[in-house]
C-alpha atoms as a PDB file:
ATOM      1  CA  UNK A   1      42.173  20.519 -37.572  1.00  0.00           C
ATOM      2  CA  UNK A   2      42.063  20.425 -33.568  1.00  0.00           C
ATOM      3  CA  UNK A   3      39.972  22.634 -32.053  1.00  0.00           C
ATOM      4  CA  UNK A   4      38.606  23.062 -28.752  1.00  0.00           C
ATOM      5  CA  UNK A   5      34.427  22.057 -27.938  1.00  0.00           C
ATOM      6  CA  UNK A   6      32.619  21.334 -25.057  1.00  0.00           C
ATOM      7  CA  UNK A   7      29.660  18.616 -24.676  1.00  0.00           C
ATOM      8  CA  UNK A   8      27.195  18.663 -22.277  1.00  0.00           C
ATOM      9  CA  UNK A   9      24.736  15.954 -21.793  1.00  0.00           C
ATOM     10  CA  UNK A  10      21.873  13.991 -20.381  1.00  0.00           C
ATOM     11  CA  UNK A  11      20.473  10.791 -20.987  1.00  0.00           C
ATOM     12  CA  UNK A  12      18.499   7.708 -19.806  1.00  0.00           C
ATOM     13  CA  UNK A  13      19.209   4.127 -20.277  1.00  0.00           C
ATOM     14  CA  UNK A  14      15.747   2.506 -20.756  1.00  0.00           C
ATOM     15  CA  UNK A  15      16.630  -0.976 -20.314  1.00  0.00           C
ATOM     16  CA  UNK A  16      20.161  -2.580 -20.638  1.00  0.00           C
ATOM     17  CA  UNK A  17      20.248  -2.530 -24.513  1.00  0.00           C
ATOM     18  CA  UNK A  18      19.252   0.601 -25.395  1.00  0.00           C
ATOM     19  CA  UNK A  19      18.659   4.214 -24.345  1.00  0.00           C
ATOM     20  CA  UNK A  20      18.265   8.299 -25.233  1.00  0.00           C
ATOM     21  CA  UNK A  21      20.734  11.290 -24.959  1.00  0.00           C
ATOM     22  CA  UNK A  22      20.564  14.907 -25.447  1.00  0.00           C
ATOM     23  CA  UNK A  23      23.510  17.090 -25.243  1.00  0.00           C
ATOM     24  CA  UNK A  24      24.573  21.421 -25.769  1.00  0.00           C
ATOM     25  CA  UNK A  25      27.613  21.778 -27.296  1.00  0.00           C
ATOM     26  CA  UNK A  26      29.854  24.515 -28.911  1.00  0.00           C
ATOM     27  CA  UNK A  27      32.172  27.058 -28.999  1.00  0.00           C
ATOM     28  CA  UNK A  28      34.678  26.067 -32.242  1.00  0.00           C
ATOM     29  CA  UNK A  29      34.850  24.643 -35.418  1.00  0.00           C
ATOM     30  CA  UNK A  30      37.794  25.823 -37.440  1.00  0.00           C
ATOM     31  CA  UNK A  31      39.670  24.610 -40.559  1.00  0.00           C
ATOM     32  CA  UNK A  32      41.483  25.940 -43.855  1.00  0.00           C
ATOM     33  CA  UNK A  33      40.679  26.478 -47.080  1.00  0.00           C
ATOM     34  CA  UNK A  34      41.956  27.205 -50.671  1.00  0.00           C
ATOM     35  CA  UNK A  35      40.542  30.135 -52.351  1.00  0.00           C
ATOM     36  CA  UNK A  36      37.954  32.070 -51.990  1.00  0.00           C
ATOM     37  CA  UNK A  37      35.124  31.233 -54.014  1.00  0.00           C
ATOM     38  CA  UNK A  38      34.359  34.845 -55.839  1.00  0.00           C
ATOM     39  CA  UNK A  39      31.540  37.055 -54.992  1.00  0.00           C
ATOM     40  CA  UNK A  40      29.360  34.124 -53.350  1.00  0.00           C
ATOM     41  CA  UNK A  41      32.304  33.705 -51.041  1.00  0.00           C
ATOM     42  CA  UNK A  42      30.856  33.972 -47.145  1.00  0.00           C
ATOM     43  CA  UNK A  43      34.287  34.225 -45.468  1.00  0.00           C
ATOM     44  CA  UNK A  44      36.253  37.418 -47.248  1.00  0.00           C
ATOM     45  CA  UNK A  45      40.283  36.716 -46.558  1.00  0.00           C
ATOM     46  CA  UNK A  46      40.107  40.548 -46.089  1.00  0.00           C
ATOM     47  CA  UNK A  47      38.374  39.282 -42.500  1.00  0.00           C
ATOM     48  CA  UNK A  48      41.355  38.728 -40.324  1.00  0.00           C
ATOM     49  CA  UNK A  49      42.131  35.561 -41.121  1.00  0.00           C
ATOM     50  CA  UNK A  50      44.968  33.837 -41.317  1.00  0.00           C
ATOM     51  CA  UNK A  51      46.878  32.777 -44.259  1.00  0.00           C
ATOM     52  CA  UNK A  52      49.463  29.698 -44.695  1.00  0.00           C
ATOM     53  CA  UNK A  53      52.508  28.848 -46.411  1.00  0.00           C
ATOM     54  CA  UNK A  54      50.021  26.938 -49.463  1.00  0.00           C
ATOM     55  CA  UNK A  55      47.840  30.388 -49.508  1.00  0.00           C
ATOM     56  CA  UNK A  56      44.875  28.683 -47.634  1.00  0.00           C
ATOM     57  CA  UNK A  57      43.083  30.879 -45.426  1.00  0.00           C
ATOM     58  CA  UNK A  58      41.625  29.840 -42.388  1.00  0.00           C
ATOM     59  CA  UNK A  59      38.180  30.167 -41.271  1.00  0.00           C
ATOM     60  CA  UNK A  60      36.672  30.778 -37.906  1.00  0.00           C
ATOM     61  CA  UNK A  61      33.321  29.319 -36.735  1.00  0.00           C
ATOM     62  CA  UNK A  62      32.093  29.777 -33.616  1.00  0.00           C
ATOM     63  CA  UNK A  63      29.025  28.079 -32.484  1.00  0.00           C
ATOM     64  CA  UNK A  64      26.825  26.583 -30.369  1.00  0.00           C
ATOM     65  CA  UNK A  65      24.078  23.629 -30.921  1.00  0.00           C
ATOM     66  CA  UNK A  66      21.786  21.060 -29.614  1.00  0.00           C
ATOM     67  CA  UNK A  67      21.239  17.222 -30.527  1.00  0.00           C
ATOM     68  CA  UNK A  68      19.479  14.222 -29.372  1.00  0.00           C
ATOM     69  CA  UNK A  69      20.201  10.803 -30.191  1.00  0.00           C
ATOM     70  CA  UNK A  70      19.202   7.214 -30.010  1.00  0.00           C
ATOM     71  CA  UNK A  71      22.050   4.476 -28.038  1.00  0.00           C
ATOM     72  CA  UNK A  72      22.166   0.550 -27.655  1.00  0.00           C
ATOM     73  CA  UNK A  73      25.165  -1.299 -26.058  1.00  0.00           C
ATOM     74  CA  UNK A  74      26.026  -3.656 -29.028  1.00  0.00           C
ATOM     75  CA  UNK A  75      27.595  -5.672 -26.736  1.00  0.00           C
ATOM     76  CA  UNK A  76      24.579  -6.123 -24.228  1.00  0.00           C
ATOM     77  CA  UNK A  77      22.410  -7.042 -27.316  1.00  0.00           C
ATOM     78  CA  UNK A  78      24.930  -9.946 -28.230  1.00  0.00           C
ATOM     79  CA  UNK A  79      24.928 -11.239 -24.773  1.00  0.00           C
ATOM     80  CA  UNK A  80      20.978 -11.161 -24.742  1.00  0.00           C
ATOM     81  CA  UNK A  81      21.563  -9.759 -21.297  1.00  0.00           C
ATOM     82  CA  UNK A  82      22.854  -7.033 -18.908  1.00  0.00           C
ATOM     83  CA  UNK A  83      26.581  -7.487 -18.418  1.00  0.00           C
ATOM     84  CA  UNK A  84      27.155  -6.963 -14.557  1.00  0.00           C
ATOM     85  CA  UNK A  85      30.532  -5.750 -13.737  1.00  0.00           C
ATOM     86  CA  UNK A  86      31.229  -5.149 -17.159  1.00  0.00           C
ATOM     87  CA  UNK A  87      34.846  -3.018 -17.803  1.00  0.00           C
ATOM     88  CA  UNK A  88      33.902  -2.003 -21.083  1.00  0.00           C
ATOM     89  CA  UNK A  89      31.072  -1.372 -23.446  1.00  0.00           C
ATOM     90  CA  UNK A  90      30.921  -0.299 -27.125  1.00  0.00           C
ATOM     91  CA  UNK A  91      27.723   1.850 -27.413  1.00  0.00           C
ATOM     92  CA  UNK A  92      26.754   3.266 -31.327  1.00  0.00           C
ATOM     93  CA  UNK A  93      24.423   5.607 -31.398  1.00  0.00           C
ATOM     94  CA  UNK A  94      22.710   7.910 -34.188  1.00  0.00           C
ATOM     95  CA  UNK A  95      20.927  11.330 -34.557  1.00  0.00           C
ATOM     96  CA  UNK A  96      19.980  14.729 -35.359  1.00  0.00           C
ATOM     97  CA  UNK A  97      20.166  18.303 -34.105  1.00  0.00           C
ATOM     98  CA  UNK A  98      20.859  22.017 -34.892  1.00  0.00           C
ATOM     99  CA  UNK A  99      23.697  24.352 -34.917  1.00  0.00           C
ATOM    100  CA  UNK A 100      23.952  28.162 -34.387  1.00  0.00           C
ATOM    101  CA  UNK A 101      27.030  29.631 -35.915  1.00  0.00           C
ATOM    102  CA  UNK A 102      27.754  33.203 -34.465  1.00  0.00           C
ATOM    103  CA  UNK A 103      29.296  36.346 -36.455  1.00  0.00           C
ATOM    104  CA  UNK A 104      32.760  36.198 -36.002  1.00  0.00           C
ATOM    105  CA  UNK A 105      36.029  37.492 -37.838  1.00  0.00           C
ATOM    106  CA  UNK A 106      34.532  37.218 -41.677  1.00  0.00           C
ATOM    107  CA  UNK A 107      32.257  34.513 -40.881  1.00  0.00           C
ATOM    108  CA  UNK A 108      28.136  35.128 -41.069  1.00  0.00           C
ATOM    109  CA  UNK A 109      25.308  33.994 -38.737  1.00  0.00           C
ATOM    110  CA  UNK A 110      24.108  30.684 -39.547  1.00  0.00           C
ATOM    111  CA  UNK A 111      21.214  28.469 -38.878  1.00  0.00           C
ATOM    112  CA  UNK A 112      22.187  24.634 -39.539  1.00  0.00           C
ATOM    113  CA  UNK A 113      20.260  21.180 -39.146  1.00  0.00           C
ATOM    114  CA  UNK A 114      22.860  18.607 -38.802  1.00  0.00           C
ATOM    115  CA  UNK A 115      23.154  14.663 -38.345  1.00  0.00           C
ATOM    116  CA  UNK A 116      25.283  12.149 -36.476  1.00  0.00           C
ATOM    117  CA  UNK A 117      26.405   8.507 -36.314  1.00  0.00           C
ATOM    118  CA  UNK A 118      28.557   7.868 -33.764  1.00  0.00           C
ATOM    119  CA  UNK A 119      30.649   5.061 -31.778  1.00  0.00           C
ATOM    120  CA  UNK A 120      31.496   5.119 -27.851  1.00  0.00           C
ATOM    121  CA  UNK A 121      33.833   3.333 -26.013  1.00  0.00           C
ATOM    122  CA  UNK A 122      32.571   3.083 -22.471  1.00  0.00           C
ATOM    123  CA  UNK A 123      35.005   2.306 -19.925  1.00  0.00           C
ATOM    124  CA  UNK A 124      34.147   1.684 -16.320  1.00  0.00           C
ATOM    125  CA  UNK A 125      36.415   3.233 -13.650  1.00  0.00           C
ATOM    126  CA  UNK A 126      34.159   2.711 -10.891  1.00  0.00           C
ATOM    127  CA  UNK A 127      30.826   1.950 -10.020  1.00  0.00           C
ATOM    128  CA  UNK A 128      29.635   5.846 -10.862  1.00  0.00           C
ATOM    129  CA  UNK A 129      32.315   6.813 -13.608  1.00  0.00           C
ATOM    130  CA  UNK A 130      32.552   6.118 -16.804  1.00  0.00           C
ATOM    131  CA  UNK A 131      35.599   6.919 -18.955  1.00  0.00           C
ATOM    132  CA  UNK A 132      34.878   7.785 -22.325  1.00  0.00           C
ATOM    133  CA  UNK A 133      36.341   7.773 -26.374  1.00  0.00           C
ATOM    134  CA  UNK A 134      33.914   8.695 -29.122  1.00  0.00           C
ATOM    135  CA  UNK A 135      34.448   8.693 -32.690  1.00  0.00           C
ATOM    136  CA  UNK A 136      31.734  10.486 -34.729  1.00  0.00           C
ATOM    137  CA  UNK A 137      30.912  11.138 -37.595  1.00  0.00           C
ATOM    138  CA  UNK A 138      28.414  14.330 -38.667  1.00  0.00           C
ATOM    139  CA  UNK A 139      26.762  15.837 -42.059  1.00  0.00           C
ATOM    140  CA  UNK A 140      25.265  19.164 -42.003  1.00  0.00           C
ATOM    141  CA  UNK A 141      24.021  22.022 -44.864  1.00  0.00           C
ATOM    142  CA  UNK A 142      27.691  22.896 -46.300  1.00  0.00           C
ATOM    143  CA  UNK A 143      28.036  26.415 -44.810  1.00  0.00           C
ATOM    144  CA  UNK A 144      31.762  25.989 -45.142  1.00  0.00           C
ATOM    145  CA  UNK A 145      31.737  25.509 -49.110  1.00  0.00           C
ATOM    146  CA  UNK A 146      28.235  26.849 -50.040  1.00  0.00           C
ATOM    147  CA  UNK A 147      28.782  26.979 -53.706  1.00  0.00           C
ATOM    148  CA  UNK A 148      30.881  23.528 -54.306  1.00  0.00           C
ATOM    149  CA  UNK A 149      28.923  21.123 -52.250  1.00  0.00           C
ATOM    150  CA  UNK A 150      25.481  20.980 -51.179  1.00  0.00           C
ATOM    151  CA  UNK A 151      26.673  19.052 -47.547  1.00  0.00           C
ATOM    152  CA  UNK A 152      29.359  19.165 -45.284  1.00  0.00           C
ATOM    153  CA  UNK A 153      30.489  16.304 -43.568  1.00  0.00           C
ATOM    154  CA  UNK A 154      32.881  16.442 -40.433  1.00  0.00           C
ATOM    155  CA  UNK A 155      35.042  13.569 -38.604  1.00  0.00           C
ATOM    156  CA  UNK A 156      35.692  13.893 -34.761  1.00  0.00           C
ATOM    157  CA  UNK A 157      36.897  12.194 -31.823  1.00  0.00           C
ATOM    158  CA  UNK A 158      35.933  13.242 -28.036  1.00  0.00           C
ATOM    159  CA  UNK A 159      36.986  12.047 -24.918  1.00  0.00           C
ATOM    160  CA  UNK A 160      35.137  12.282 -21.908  1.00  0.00           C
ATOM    161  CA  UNK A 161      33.309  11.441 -18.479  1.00  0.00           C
ATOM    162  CA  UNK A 162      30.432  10.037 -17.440  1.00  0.00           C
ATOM    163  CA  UNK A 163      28.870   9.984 -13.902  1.00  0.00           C
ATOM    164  CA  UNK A 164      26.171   8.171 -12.820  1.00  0.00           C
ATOM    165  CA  UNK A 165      23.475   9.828 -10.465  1.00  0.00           C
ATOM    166  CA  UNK A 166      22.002   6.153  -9.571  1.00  0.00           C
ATOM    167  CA  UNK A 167      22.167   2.612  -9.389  1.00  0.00           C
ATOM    168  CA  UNK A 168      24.296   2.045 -12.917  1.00  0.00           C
ATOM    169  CA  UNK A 169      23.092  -1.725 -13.128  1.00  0.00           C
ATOM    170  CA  UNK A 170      19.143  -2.208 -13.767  1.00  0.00           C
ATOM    171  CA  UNK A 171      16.740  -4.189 -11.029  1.00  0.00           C
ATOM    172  CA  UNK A 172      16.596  -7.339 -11.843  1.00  0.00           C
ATOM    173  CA  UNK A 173      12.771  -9.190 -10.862  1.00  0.00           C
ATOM    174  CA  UNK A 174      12.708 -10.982  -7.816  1.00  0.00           C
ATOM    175  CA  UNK A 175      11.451 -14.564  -7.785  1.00  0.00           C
ATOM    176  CA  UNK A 176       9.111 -15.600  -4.455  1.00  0.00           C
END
């Protein structure tokens, strides 16, 4: 199911293998269903939702949420060195955060605690800017089949920038 997020983030390389982010992001997280699940049902079809040829009904999230994680450039580590110049890095990275889901057509407020293993694709455009293609992959209390399954587990690709507010290569020791 496509549908449109935003990610907003910070982070810190601490050395040319690895490095911390933290990131906000939101706004929507929708997908469709079979049939309701009974009384214990937390999205009633009655809630203006949509409803395909196959009788699914859609449901509506709408949320916002906060994560940190831990990155190395895999690539770095197997050179044993910082790659100067480099066009392109592959950066895996792994974490946690939480995830506000707001009221909105059926759907209830939620409070979730979610996970993330991810994979980035770092592509260097120029010195400051990065071009970049993540595919993630992230677990989370199942608040989209409460009764069925205990977790919910979500696949997603992003693409994206990244800007650099300083030097992009580390200082390397000088020798007198």
């Amino acid at each position: 199911q496509l549908t449109p997020s935003f990610h907003l983030g910070i982070g810190k390389w601490v050395n040319p293998f690895w490095g911390f982010h933290a990131s906000v992001q939101g706004y929507s997280f929708n997908a469709w269903r079979g049939t309701p699940l009974g009384d214990r049902e937390p999205f009633s079809p009655m809630n203006n939702v949509d409803i395909n040829y196959a009788k699914q009904f859609r449901y509506y999230l709408r949320y916002l949420g906060v994560r940190a994680d831990f990155r190395f450039s895999l690539l770095n580590i197997i050179a044993g060195k910082e790659r100067e110049g480099k066009v392109y890095d592959l950066v895996p990275y792994v974490g946690f955060g939480y995830m506000h889901t707001f009221p909105y057509r059926g759907t209830t407020k939620e409070n979730l605690l979610t996970g993330h293993l991810g994979l980035r694709n770092r592509f260097s455009v120029i010195d400051a800017l990065d071009v970049n293609l993540d595919v993630e992959a992230g677990i989370s209390d199942s608040y989209m089949h409460p009764v069925d399954r205990k977790y919910a587990a979500s696949l997603s690709l992003t693409a994206g920038l990244s800007y650099y507010f300083g030097r992009k290569a580390f200082r390397h020791p000088v020798t007198r």
